[in-house]
PDB file of N, CA and C in Angstrom:
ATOM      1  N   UNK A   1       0.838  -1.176   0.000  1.00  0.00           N
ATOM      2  CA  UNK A   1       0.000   0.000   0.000  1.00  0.00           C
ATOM      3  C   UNK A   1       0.887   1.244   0.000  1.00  0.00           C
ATOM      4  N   UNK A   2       0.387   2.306  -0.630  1.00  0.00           N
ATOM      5  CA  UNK A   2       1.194   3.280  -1.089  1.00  0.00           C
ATOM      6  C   UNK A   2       0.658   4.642   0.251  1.00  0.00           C
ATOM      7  N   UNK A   3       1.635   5.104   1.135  1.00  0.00           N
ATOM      8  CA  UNK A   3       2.123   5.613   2.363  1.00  0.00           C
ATOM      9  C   UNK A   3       1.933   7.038   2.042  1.00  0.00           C
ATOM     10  N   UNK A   4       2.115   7.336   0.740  1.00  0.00           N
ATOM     11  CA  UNK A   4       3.037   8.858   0.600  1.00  0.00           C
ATOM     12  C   UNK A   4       1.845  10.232   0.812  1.00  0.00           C
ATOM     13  N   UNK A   5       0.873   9.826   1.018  1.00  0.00           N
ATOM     14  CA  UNK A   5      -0.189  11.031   1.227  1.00  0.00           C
ATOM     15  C   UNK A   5      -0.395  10.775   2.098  1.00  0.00           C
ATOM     16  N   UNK A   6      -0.132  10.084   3.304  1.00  0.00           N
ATOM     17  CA  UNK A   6      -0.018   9.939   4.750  1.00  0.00           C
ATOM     18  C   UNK A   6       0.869  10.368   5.462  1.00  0.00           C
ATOM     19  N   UNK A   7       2.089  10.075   4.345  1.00  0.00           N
ATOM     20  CA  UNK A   7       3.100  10.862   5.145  1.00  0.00           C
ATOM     21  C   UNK A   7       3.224  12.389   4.878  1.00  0.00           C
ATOM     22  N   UNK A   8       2.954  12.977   3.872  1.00  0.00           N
ATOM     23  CA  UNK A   8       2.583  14.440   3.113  1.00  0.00           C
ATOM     24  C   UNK A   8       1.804  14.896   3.999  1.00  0.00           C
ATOM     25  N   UNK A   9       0.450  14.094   4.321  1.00  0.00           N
ATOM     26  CA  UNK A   9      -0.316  15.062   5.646  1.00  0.00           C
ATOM     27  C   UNK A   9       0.041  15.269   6.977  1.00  0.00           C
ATOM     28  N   UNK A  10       1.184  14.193   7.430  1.00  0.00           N
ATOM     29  CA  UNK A  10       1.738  14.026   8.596  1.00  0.00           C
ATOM     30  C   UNK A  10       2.394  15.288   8.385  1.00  0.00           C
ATOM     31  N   UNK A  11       3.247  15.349   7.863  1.00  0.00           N
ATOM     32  CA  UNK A  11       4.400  16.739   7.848  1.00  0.00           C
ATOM     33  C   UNK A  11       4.315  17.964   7.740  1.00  0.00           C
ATOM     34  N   UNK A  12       2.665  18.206   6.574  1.00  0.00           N
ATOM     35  CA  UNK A  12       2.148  19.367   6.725  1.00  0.00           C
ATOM     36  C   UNK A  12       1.140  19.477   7.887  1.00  0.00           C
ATOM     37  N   UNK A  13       0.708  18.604   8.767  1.00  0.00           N
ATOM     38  CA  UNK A  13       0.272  19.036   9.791  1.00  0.00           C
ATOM     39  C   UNK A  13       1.283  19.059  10.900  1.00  0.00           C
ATOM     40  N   UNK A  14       2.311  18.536  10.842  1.00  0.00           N
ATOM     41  CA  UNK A  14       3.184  18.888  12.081  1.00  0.00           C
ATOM     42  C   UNK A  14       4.066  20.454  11.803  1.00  0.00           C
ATOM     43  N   UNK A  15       3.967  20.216  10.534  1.00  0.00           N
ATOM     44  CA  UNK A  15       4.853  21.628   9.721  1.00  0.00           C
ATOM     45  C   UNK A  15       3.918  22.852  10.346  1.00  0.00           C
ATOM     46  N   UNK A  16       2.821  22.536  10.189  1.00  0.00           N
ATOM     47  CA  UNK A  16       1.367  24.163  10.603  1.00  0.00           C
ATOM     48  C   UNK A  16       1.469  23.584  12.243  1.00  0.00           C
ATOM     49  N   UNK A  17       2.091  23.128  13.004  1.00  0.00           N
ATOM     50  CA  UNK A  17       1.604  22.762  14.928  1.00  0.00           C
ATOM     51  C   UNK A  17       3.024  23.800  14.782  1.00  0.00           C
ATOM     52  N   UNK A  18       4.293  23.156  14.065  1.00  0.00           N
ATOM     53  CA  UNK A  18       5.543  24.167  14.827  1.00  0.00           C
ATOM     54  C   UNK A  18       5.578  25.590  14.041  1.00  0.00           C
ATOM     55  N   UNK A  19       4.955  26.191  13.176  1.00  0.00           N
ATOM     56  CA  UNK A  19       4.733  27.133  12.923  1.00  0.00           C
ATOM     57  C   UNK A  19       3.958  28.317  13.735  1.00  0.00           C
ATOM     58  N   UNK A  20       3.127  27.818  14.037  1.00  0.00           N
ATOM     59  CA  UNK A  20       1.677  28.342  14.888  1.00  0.00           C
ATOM     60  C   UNK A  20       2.502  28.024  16.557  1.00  0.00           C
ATOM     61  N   UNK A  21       3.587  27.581  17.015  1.00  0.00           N
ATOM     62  CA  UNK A  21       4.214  27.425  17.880  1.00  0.00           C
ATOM     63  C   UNK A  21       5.139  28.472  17.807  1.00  0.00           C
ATOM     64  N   UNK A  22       6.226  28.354  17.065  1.00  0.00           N
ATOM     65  CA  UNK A  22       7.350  29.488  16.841  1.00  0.00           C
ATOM     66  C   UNK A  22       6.977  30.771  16.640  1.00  0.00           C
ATOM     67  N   UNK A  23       5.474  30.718  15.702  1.00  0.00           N
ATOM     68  CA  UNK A  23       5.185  32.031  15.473  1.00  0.00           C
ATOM     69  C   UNK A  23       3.988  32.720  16.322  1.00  0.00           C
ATOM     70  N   UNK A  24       3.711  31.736  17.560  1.00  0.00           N
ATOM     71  CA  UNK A  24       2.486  32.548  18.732  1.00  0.00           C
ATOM     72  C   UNK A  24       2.501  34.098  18.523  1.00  0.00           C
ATOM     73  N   UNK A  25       3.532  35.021  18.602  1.00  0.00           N
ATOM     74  CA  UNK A  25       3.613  35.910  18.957  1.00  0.00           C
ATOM     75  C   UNK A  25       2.879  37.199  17.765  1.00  0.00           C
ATOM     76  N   UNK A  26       3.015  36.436  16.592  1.00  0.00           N
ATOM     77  CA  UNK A  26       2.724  37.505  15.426  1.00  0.00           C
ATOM     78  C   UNK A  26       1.330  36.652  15.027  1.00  0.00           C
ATOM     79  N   UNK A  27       0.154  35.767  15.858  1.00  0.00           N
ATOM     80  CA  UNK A  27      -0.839  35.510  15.215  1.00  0.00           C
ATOM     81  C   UNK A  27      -1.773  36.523  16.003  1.00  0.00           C
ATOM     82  N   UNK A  28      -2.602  37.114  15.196  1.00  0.00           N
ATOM     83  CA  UNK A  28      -3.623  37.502  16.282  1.00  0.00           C
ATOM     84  C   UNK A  28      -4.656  36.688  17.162  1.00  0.00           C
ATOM     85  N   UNK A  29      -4.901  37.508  18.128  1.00  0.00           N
ATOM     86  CA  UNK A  29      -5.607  37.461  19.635  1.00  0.00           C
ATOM     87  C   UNK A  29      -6.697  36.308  18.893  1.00  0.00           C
ATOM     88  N   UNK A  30      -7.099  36.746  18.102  1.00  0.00           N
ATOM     89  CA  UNK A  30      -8.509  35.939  17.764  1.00  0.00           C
ATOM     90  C   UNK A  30      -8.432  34.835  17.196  1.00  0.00           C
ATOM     91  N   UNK A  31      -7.520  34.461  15.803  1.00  0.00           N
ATOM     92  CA  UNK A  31      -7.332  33.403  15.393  1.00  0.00           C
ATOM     93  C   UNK A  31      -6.611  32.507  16.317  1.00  0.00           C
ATOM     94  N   UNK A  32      -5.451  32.742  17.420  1.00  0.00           N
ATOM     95  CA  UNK A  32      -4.825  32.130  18.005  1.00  0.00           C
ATOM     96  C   UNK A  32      -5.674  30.675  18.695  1.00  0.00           C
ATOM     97  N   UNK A  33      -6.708  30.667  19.282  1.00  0.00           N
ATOM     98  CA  UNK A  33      -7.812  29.684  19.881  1.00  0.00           C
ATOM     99  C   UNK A  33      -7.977  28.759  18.541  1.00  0.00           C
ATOM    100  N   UNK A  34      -8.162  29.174  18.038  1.00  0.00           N
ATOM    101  CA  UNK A  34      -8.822  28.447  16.553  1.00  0.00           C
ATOM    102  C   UNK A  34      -8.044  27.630  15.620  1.00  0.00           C
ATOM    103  N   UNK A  35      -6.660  28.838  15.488  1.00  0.00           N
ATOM    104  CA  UNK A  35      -5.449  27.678  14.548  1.00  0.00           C
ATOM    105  C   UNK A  35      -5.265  27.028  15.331  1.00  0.00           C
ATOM    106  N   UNK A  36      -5.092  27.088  17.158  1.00  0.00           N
ATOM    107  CA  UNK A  36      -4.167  25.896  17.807  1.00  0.00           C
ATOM    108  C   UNK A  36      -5.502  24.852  18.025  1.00  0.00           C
ATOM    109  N   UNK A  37      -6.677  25.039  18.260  1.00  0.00           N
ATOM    110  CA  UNK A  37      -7.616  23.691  17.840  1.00  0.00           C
ATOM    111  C   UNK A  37      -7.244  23.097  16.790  1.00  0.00           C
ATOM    112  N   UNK A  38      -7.256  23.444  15.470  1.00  0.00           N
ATOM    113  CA  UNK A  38      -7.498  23.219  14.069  1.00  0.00           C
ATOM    114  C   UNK A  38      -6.026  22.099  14.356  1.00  0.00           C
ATOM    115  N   UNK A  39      -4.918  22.889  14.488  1.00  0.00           N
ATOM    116  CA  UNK A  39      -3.612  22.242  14.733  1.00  0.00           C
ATOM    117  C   UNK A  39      -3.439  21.310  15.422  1.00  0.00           C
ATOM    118  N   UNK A  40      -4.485  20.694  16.277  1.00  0.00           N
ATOM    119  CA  UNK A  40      -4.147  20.000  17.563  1.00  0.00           C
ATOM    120  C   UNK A  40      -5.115  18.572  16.489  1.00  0.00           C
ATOM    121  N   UNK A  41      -6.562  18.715  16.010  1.00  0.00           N
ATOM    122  CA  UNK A  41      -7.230  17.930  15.817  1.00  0.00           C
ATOM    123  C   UNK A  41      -6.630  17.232  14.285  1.00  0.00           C
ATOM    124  N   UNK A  42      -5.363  18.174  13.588  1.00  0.00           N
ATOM    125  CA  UNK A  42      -4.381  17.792  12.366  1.00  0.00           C
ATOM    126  C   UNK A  42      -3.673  16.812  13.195  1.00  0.00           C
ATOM    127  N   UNK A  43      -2.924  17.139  14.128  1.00  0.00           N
ATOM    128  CA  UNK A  43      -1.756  16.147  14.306  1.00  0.00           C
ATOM    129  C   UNK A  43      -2.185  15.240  15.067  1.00  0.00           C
ATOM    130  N   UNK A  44      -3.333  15.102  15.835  1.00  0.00           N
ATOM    131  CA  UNK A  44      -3.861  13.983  16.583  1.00  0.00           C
ATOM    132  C   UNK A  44      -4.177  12.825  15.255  1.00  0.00           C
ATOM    133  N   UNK A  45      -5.419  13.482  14.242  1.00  0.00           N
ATOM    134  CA  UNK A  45      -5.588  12.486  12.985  1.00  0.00           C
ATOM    135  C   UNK A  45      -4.057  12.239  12.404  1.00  0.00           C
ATOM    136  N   UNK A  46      -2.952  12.984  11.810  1.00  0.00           N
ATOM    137  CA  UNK A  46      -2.019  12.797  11.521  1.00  0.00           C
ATOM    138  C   UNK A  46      -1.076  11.321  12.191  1.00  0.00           C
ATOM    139  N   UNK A  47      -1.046  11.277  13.525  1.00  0.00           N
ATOM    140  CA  UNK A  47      -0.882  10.479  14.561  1.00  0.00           C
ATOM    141  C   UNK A  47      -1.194   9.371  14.484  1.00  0.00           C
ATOM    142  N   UNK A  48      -2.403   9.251  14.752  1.00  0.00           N
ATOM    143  CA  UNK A  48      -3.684   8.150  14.286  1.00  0.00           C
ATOM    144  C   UNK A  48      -3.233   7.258  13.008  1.00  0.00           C
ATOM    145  N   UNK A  49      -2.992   7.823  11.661  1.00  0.00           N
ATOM    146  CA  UNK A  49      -2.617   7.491  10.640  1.00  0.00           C
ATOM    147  C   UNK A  49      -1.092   6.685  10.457  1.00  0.00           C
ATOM    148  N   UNK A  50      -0.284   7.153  11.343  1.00  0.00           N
ATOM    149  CA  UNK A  50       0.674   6.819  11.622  1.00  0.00           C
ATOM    150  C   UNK A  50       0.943   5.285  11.935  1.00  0.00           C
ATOM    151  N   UNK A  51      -0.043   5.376  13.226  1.00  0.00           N
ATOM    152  CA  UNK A  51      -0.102   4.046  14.043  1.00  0.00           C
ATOM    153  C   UNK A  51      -0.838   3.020  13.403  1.00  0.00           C
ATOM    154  N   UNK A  52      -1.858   3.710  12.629  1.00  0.00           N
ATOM    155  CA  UNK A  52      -2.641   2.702  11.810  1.00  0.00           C
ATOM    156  C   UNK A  52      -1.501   2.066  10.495  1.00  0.00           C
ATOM    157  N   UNK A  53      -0.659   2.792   9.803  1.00  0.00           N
ATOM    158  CA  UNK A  53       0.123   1.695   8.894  1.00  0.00           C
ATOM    159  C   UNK A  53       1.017   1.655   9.798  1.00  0.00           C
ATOM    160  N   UNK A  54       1.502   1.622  11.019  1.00  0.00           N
ATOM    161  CA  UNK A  54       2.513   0.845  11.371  1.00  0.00           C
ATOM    162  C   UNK A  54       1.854  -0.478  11.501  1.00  0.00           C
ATOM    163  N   UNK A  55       0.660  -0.518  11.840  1.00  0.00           N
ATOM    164  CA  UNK A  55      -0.298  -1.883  12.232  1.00  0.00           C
ATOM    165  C   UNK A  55      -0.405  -2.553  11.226  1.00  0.00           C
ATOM    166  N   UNK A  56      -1.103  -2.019  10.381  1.00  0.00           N
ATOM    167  CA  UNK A  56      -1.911  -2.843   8.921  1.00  0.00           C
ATOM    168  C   UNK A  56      -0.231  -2.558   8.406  1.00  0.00           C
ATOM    169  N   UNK A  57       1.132  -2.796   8.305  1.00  0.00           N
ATOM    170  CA  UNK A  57       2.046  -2.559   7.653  1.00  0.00           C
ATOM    171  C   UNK A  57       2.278  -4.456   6.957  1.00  0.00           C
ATOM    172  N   UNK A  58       2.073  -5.184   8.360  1.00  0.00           N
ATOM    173  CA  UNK A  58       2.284  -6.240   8.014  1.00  0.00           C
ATOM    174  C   UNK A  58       1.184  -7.143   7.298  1.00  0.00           C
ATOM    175  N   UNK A  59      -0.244  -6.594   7.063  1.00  0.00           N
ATOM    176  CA  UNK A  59      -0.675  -7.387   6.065  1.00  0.00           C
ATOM    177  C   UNK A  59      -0.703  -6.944   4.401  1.00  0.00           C
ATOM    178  N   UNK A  60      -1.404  -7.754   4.030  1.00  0.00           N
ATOM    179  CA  UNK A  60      -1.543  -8.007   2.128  1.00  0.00           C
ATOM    180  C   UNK A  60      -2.427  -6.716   1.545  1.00  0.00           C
TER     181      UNK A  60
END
């Protein structure tokens, strides 16, 4: 099974968690609540995806 848009979403959602991390300071007041939800519920599914082909890695 072919990985590579699993791993593409993994990276761009960990890529937008350390962005929205490094860059707290220059997001505004308002979006700040919202990207770090949005960011949190990316890398949790991102995560998820992870563990799921490490699992299903070994079947057909």
């Amino acid at each position: 099974m072919d990985y590579s848009a699993t791993l593409i979403f993994a990276i761009a959602s960990f890529g937008l968690a350390a962005v929205l991390i490094w860059q707290r300071d220059h997001v505004p007041a308002k979006l700040r609540r919202g990207l770090a939800t949005i960011s949190l519920v990316l890398v949790a599914f991102a995560f998820f995806l992870i563990v799921y082909a490490f699992f299903s890695a070994g079947r057909a």
